[in-house]
PDB file of N, CA and C in Angstrom:
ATOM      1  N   UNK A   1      84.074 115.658 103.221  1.00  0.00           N
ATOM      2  CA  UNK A   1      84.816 114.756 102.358  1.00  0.00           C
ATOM      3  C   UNK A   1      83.873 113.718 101.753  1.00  0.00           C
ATOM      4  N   UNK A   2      84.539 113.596 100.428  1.00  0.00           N
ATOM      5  CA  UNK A   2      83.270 111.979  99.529  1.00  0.00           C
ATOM      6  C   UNK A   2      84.147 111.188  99.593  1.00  0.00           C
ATOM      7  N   UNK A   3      83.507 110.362  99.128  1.00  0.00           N
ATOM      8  CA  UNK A   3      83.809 109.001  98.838  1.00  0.00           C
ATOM      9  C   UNK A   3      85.182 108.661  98.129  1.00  0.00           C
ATOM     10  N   UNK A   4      85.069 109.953  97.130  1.00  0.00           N
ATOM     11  CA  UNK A   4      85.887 110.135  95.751  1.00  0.00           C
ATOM     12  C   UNK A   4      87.313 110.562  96.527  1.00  0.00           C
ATOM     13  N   UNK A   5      86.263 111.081  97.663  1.00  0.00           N
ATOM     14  CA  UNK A   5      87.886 111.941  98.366  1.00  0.00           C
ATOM     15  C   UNK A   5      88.824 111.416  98.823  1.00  0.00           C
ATOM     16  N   UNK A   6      88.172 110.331  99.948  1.00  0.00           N
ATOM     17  CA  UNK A   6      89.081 109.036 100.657  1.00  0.00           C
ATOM     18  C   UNK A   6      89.739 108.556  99.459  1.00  0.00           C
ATOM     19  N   UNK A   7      89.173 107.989  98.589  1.00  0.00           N
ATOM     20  CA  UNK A   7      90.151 107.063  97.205  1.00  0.00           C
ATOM     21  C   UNK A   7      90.664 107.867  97.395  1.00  0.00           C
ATOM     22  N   UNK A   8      90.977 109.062  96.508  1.00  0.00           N
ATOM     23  CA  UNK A   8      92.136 109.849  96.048  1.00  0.00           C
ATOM     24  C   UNK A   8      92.697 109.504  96.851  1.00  0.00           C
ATOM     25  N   UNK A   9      92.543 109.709  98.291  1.00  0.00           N
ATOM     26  CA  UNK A   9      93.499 110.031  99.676  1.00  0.00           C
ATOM     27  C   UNK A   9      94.662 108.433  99.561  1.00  0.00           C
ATOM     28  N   UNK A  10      93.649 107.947  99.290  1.00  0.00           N
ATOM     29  CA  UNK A  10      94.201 106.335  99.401  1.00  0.00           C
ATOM     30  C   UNK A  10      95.147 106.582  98.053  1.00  0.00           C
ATOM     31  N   UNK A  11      94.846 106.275  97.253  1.00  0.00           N
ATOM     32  CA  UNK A  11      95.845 106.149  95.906  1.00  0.00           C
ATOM     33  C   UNK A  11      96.526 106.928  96.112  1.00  0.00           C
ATOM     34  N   UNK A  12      97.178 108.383  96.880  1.00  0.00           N
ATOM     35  CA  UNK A  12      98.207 108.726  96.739  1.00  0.00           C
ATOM     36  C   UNK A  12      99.242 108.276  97.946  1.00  0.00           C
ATOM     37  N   UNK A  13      98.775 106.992  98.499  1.00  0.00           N
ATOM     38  CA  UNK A  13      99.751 106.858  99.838  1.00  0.00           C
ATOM     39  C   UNK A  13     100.039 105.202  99.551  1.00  0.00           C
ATOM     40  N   UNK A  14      99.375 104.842  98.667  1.00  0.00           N
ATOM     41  CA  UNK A  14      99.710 103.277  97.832  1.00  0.00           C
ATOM     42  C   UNK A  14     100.435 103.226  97.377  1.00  0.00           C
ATOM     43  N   UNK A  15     100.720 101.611  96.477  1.00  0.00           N
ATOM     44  CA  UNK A  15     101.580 101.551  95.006  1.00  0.00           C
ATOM     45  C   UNK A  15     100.038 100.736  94.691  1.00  0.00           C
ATOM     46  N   UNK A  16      99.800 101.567  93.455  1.00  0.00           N
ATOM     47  CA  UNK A  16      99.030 100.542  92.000  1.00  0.00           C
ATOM     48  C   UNK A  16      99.948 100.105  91.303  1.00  0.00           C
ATOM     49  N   UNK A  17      99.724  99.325  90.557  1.00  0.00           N
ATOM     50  CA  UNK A  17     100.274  98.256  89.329  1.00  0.00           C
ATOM     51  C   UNK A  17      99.067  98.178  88.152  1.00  0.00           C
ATOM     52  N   UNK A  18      99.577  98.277  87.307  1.00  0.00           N
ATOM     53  CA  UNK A  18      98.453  97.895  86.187  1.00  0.00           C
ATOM     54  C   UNK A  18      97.674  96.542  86.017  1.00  0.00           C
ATOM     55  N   UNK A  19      97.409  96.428  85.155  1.00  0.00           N
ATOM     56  CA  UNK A  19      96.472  94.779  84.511  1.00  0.00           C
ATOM     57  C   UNK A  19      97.434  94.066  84.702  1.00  0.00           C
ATOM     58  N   UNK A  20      98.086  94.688  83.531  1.00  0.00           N
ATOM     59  CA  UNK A  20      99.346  94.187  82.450  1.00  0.00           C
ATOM     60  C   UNK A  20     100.638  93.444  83.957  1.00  0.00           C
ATOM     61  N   UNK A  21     100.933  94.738  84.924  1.00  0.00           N
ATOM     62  CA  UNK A  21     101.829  93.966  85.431  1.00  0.00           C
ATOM     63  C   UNK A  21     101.875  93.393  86.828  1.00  0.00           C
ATOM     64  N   UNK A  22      99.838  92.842  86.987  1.00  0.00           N
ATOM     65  CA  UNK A  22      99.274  92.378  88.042  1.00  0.00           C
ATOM     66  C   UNK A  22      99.584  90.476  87.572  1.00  0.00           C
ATOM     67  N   UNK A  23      98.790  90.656  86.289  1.00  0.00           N
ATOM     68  CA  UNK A  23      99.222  89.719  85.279  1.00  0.00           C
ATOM     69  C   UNK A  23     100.588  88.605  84.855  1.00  0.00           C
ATOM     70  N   UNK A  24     101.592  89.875  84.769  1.00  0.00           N
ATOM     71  CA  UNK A  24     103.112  88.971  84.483  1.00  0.00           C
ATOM     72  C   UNK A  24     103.208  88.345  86.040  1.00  0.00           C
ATOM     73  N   UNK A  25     103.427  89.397  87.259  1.00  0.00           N
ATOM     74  CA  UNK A  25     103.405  88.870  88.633  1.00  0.00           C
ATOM     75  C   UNK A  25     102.781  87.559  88.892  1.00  0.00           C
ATOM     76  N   UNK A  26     101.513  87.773  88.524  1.00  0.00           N
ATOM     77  CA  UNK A  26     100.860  86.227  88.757  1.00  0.00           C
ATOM     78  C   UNK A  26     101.238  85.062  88.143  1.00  0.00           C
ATOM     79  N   UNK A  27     101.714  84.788  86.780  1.00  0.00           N
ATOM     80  CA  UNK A  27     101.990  84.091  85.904  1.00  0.00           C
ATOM     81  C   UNK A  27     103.439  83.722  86.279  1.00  0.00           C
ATOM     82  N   UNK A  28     103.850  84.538  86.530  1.00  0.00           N
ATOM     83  CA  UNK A  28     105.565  84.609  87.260  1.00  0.00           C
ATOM     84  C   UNK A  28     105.988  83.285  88.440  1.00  0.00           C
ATOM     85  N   UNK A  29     104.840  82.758  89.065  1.00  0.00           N
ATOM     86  CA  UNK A  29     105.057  81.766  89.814  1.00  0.00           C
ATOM     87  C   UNK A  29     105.329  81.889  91.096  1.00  0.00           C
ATOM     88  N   UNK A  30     105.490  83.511  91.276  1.00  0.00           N
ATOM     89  CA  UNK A  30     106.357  83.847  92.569  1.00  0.00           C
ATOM     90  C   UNK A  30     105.073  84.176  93.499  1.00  0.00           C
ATOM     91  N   UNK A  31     105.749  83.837  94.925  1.00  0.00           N
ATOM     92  CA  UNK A  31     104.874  83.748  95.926  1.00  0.00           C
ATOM     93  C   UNK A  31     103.875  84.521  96.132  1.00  0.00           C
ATOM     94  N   UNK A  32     102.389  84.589  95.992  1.00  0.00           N
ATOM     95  CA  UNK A  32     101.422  85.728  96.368  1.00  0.00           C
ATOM     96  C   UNK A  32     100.452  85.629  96.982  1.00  0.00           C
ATOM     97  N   UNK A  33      99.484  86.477  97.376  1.00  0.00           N
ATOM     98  CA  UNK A  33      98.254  86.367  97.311  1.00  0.00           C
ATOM     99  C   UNK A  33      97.496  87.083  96.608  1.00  0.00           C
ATOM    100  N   UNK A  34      95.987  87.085  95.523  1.00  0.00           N
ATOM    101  CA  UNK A  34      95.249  87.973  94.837  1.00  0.00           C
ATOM    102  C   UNK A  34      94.258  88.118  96.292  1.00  0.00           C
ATOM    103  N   UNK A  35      94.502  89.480  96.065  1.00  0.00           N
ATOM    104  CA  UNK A  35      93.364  89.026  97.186  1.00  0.00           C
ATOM    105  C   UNK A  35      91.954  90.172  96.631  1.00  0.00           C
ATOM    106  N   UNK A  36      90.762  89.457  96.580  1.00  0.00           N
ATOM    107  CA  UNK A  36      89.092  90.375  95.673  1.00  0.00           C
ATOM    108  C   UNK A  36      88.693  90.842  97.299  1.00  0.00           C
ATOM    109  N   UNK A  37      88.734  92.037  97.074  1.00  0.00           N
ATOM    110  CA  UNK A  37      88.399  92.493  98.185  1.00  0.00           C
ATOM    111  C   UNK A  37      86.283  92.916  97.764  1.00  0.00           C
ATOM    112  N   UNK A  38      86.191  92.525  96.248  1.00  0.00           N
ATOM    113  CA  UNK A  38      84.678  92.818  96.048  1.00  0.00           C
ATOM    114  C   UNK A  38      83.753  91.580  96.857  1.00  0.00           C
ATOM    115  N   UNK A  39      82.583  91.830  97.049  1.00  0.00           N
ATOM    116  CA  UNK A  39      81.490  90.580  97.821  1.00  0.00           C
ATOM    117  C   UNK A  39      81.465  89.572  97.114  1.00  0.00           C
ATOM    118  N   UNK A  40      80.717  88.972  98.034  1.00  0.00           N
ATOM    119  CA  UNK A  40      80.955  86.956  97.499  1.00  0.00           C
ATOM    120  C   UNK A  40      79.868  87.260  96.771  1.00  0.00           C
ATOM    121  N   UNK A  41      78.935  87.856  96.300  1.00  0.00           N
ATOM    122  CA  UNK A  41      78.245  88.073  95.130  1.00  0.00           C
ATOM    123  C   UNK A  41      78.856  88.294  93.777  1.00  0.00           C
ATOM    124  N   UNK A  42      79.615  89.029  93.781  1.00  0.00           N
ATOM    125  CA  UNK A  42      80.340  89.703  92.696  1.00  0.00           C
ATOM    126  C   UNK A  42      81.616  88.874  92.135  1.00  0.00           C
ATOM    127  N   UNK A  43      82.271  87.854  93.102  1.00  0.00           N
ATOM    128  CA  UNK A  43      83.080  87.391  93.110  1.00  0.00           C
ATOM    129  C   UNK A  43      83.124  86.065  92.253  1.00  0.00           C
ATOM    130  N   UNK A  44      81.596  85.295  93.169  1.00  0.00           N
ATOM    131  CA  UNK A  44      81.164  84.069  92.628  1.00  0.00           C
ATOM    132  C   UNK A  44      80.617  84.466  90.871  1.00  0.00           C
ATOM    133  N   UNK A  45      80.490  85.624  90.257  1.00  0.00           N
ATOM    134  CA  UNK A  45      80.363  85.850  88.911  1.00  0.00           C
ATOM    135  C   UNK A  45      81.340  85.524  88.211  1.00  0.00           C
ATOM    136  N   UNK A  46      82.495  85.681  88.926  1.00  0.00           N
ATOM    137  CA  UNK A  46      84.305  85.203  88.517  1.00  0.00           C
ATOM    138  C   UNK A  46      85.039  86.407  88.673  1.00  0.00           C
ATOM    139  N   UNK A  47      86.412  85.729  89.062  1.00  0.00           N
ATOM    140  CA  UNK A  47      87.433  86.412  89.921  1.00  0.00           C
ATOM    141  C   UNK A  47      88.618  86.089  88.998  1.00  0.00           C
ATOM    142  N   UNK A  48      89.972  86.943  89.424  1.00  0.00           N
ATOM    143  CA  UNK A  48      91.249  86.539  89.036  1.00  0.00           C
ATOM    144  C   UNK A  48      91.387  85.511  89.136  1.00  0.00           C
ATOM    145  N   UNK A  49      92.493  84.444  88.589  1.00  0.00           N
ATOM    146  CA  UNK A  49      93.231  83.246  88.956  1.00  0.00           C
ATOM    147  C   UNK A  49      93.666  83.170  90.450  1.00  0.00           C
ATOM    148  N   UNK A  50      93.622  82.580  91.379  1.00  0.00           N
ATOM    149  CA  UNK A  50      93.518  82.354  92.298  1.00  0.00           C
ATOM    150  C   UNK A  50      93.464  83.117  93.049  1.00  0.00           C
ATOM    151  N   UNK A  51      92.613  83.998  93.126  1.00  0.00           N
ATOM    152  CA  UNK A  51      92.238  84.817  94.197  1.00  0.00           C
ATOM    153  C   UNK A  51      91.472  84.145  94.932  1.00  0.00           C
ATOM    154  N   UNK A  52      91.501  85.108  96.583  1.00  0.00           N
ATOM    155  CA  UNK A  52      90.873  84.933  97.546  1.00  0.00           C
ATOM    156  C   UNK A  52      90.086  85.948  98.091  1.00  0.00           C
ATOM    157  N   UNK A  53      88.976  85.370  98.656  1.00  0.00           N
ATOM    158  CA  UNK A  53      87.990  86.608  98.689  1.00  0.00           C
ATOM    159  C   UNK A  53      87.716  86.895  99.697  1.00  0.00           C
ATOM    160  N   UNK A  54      88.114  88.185 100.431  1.00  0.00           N
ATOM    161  CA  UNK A  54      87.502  88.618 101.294  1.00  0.00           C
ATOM    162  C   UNK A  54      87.087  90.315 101.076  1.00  0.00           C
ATOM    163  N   UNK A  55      85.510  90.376 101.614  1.00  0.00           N
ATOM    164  CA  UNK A  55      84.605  91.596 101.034  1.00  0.00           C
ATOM    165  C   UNK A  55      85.941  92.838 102.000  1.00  0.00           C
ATOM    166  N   UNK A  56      85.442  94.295 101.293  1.00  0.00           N
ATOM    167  CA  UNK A  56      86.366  95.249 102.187  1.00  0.00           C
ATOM    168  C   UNK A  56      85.550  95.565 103.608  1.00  0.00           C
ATOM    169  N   UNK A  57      84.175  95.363 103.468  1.00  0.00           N
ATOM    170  CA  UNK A  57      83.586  95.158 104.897  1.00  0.00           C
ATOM    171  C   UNK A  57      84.313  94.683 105.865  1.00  0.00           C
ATOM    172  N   UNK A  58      84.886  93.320 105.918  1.00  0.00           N
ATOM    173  CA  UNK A  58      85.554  92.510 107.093  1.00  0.00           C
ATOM    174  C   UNK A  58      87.057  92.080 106.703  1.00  0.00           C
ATOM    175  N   UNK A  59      87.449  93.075 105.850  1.00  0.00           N
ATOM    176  CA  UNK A  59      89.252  93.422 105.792  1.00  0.00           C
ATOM    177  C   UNK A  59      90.304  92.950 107.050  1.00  0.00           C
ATOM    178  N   UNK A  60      89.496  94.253 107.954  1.00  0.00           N
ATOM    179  CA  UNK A  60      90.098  94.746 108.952  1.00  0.00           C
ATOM    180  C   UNK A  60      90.281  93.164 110.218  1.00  0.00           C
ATOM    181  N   UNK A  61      88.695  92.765 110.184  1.00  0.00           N
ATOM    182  CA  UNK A  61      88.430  91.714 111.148  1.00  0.00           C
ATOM    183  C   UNK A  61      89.397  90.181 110.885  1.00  0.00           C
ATOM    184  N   UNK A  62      89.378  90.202 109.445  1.00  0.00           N
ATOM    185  CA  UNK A  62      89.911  88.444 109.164  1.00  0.00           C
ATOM    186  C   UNK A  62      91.242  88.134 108.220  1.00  0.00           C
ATOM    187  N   UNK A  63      91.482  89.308 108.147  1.00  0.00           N
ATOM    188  CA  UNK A  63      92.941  89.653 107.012  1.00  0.00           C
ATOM    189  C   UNK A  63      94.037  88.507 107.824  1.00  0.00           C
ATOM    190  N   UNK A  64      94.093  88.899 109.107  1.00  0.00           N
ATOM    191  CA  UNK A  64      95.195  88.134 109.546  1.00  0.00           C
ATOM    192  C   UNK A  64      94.945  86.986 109.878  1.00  0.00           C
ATOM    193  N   UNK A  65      93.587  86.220 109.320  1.00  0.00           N
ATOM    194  CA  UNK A  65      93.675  84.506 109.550  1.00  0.00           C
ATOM    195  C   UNK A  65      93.553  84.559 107.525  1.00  0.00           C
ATOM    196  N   UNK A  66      93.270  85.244 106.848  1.00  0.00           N
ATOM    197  CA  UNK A  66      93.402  84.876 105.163  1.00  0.00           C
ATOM    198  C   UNK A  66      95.067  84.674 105.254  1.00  0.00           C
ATOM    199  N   UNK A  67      95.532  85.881 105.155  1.00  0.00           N
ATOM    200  CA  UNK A  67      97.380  86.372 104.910  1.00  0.00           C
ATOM    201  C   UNK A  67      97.996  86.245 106.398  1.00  0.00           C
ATOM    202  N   UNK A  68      98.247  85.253 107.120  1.00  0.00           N
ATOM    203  CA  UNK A  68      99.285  85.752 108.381  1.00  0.00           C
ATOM    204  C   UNK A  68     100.288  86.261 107.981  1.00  0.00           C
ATOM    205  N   UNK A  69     101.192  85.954 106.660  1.00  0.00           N
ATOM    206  CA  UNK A  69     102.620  86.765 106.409  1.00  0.00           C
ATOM    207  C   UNK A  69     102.187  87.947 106.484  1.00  0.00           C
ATOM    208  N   UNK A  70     102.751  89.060 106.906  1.00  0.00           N
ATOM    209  CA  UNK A  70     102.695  90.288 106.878  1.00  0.00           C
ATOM    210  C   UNK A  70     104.082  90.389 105.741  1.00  0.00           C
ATOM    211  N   UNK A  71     104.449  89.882 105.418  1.00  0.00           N
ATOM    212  CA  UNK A  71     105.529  90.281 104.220  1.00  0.00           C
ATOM    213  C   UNK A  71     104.719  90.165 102.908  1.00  0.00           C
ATOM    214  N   UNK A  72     103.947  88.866 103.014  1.00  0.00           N
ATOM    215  CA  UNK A  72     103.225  88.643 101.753  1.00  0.00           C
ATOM    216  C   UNK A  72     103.381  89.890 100.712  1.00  0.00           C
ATOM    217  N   UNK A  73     103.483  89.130  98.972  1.00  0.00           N
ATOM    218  CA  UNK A  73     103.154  90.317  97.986  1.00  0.00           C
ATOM    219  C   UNK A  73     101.832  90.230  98.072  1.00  0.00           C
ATOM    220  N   UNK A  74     101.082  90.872  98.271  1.00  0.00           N
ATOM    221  CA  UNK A  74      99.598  91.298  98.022  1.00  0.00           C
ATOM    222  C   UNK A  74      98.802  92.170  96.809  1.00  0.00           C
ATOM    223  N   UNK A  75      98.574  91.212  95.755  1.00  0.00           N
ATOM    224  CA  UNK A  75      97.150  92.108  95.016  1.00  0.00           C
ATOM    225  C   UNK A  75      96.219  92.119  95.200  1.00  0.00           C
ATOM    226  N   UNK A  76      95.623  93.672  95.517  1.00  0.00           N
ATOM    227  CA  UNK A  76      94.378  93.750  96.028  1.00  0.00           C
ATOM    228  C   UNK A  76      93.222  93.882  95.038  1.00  0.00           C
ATOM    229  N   UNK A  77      92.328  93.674  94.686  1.00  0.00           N
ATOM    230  CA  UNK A  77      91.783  94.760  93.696  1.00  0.00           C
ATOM    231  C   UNK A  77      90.444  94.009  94.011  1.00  0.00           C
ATOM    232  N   UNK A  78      89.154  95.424  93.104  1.00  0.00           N
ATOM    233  CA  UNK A  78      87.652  95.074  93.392  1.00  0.00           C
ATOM    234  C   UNK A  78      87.256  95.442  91.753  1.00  0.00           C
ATOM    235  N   UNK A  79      85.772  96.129  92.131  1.00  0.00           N
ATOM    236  CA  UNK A  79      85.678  96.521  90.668  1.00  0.00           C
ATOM    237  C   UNK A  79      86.394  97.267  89.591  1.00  0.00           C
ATOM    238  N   UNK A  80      86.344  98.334  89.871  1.00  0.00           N
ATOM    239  CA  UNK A  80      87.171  99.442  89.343  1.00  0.00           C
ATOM    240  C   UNK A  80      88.394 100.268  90.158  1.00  0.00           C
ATOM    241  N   UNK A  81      88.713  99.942  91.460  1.00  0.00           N
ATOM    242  CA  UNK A  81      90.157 100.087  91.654  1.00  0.00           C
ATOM    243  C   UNK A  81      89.909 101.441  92.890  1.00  0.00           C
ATOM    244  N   UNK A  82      88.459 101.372  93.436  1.00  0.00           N
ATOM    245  CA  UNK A  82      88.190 102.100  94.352  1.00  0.00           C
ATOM    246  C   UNK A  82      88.303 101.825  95.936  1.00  0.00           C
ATOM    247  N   UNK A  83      87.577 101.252  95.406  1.00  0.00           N
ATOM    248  CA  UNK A  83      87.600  99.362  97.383  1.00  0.00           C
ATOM    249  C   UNK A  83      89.242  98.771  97.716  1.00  0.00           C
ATOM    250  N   UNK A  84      89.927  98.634  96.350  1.00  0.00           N
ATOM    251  CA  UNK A  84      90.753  98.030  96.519  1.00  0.00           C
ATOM    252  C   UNK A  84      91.874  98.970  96.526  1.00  0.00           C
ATOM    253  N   UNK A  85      91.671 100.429  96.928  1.00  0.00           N
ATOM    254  CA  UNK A  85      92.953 101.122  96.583  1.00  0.00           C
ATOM    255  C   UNK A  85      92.702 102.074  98.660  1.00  0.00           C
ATOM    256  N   UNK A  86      91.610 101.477  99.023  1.00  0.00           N
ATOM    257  CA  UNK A  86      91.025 101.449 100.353  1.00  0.00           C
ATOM    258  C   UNK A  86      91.434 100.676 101.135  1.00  0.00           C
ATOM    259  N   UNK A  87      91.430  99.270 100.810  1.00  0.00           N
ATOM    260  CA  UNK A  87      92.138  98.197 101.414  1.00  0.00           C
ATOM    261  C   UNK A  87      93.354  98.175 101.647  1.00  0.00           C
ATOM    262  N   UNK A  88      94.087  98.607 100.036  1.00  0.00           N
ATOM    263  CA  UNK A  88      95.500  98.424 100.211  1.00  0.00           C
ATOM    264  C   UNK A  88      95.903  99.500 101.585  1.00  0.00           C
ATOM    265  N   UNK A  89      95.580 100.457 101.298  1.00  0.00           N
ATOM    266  CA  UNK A  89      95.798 101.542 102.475  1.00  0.00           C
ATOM    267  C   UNK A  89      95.502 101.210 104.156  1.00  0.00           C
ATOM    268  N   UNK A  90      94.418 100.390 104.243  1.00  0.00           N
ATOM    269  CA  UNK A  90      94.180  99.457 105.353  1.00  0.00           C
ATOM    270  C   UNK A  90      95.242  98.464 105.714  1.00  0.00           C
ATOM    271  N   UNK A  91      95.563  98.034 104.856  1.00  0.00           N
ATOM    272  CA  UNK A  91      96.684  96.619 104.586  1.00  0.00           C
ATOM    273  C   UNK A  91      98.130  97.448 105.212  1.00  0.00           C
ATOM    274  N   UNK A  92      97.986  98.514 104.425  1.00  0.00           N
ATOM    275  CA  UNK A  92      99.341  99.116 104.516  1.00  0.00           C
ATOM    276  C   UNK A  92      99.747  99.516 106.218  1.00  0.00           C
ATOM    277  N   UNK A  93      98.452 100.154 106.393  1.00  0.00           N
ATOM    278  CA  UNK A  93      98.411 100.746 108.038  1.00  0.00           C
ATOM    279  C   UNK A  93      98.686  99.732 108.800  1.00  0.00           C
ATOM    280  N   UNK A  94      98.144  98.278 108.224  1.00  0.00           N
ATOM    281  CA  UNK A  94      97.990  97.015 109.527  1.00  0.00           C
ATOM    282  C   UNK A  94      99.183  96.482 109.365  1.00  0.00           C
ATOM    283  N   UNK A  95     100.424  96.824 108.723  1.00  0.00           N
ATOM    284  CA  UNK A  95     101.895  96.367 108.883  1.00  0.00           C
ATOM    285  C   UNK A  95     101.730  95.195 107.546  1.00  0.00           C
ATOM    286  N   UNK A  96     101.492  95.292 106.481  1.00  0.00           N
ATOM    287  CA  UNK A  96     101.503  94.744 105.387  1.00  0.00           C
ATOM    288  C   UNK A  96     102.437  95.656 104.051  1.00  0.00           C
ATOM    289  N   UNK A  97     103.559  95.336 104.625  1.00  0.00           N
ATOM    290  CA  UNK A  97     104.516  95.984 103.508  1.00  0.00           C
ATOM    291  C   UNK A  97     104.412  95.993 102.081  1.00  0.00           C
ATOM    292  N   UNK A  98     104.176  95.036 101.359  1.00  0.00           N
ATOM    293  CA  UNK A  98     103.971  94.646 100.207  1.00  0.00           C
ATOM    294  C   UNK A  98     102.787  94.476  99.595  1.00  0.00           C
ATOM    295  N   UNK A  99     101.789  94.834 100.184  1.00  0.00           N
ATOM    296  CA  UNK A  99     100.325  95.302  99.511  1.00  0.00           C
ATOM    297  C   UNK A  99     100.341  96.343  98.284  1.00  0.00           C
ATOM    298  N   UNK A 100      99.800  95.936  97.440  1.00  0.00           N
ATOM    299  CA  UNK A 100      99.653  96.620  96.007  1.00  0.00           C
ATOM    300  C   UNK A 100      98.303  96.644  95.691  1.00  0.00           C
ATOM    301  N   UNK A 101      97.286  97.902  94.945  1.00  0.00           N
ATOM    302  CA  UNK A 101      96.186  98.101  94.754  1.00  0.00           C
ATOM    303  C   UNK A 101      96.423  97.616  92.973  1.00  0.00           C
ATOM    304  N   UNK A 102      95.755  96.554  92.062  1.00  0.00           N
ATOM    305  CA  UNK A 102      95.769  96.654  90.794  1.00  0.00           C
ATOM    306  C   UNK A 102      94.110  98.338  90.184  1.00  0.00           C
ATOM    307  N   UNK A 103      94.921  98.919  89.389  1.00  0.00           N
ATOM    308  CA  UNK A 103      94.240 100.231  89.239  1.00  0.00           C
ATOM    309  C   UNK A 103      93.255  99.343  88.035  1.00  0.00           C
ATOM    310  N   UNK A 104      92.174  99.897  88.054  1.00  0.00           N
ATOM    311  CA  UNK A 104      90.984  99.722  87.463  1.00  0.00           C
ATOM    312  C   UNK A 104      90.432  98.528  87.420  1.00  0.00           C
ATOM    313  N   UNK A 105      90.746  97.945  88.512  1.00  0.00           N
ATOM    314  CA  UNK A 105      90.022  96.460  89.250  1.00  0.00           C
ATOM    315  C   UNK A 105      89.809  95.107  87.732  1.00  0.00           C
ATOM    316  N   UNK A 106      88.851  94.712  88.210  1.00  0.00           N
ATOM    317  CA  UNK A 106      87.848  93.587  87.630  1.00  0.00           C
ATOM    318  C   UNK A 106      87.535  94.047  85.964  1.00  0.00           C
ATOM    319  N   UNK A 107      87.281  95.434  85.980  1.00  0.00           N
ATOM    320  CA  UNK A 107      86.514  96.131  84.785  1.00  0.00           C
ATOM    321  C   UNK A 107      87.905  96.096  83.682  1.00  0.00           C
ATOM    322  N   UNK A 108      88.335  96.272  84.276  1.00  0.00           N
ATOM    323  CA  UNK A 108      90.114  96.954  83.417  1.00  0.00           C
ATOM    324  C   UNK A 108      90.796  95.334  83.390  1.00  0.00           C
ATOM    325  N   UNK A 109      91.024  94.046  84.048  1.00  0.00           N
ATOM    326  CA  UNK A 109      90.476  92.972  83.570  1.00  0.00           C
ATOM    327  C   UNK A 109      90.527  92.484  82.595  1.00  0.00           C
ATOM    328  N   UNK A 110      89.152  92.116  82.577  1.00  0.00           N
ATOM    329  CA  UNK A 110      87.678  91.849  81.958  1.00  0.00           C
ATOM    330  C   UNK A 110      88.114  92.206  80.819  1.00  0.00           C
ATOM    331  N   UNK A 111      87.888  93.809  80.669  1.00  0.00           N
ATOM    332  CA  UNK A 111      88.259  94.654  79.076  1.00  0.00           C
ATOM    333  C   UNK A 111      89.942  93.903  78.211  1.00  0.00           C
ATOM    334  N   UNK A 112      90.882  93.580  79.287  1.00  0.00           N
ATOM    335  CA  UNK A 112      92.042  93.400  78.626  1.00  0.00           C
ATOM    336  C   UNK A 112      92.054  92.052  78.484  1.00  0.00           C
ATOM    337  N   UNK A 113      90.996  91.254  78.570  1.00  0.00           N
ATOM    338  CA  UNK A 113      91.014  89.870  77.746  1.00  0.00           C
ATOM    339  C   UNK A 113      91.599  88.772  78.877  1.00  0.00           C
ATOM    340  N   UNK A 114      92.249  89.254  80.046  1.00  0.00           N
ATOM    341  CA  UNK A 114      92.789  87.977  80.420  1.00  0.00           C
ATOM    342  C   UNK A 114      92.080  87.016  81.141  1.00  0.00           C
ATOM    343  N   UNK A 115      92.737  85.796  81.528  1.00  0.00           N
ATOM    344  CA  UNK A 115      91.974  84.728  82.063  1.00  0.00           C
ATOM    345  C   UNK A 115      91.042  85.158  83.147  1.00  0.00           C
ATOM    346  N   UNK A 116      90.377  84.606  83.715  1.00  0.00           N
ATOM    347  CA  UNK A 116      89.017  84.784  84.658  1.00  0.00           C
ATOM    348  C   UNK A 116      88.845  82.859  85.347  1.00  0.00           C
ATOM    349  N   UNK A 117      87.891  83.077  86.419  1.00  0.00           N
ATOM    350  CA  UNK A 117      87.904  81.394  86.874  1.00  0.00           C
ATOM    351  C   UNK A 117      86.403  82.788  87.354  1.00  0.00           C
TER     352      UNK A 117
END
């Protein structure tokens, strides 16, 4: 199995959401967390509107002092929607109901113009 393989594996046992309706969600006011599952390298270049960063390296280890709700809505996302469609599936296994992977990360974004910090 690759790399390519696990994603797939992952994206078909998720929910993705697009840009577009990672976007209205956030703007919406309603309770969340973004959560950049890319490194504090990549991150500190700029991230979603209030996201929080934790790398998919130490997901597993510190998720439950970032998010204690396990109800939390959760957007996950990294670069391109690979890391973060990994996580969500992690998230999902660790009793995180409402974890969502945004599909084509940071890049897909970036390209659609919206805000950045």
């Amino acid at each position: 199995m690759t790399a390519k393989d696990f994603v797939a594996e992952a994206k078909a046992k998720i929910k993705e959401i697009s840009v577009a309706e990672a976007k209205a969600k956030i703007e919406s006011g309603a309770p969340l967390v973004v959560l950049d599952v890319r490194e504090p390298k990549e991150y500190k270049k700029g991230h979603l509107p209030k996201a929080v960063n934790l790398p998919r390296g130490l997901l597993e280890f510190k998720v439950n002092k970032v998010i204690p709700n396990k109800d939390a809505y959760v957007i996950v996302y990294c670069k391109s929607g690979g890391r973060s469609a990994l996580a969500t599936l992690t998230l999902k296994r660790m009793g995180y109901k409402n974890a969502v992977s945004m599909a084509g990360g940071w890049k897909a974004w970036v390209k659609a113009g919206y805000p950045i910090e």
